[in-house]
Protein backbone atom coordinates (compact mmCIF):
# COMPACT_ATOMS: atom_id res chain seq x y z
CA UNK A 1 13.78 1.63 88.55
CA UNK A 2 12.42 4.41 90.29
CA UNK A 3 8.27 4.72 90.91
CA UNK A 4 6.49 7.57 91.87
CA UNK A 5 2.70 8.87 92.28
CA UNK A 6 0.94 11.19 89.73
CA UNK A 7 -1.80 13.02 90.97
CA UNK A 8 -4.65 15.03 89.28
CA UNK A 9 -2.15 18.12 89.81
CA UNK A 10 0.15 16.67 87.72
CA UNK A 11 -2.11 15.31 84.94
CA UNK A 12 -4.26 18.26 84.41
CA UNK A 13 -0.76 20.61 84.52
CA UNK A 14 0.96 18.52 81.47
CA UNK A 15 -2.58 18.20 79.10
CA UNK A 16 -3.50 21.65 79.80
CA UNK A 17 -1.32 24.94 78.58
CA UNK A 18 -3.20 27.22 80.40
CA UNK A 19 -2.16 25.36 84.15
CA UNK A 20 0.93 27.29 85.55
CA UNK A 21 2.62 23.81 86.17
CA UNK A 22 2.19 23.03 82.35
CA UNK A 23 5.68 23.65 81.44
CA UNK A 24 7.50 21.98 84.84
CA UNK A 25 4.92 18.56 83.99
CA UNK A 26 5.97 18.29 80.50
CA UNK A 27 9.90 18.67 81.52
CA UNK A 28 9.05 15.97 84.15
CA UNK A 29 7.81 13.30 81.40
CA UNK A 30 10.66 14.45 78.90
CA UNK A 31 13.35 13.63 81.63
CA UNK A 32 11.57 11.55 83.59
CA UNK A 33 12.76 7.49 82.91
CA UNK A 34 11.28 5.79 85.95
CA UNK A 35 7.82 4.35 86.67
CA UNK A 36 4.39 6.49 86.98
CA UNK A 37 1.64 4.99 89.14
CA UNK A 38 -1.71 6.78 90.03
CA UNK A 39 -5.60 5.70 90.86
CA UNK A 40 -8.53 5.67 89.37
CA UNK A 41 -9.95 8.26 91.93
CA UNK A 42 -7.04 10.32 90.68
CA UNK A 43 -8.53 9.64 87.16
CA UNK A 44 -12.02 10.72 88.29
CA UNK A 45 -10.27 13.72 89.58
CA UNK A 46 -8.95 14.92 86.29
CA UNK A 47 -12.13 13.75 83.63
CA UNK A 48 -14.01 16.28 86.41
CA UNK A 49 -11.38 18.99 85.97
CA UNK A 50 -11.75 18.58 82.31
CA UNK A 51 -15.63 18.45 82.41
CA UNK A 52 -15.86 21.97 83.29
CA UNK A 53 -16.87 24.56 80.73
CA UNK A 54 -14.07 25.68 79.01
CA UNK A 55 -11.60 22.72 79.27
């Protein structure tokens, strides 16, 4: 089984329709049958991109 990294790009692209990768992350998790690992800084990373006024 296959593992790779998710990073704030990819986590703010596939909650939020507005982001420009929006479409690519969501094809990602529909195709996608491996592992997904990440870190809580990554985590940190996205709860700050959604704290902003307007998310």
């Amino acid at each position: 089984m296959k593992t790779v990294f998710a990073d704030a790009y990819y986590y703010v692209a596939f909650v939020s329709s507005r982001d420009a990768g929006h479409v690519k992350a969501q094809e990602f998790s529909r195709t996608y049958k491996g592992r997904t690992v990440t870190t809580e800084w990554v985590l940190t990373e996205v709860a700050d991109a959604f704290s902003l006024p307007g998310m």
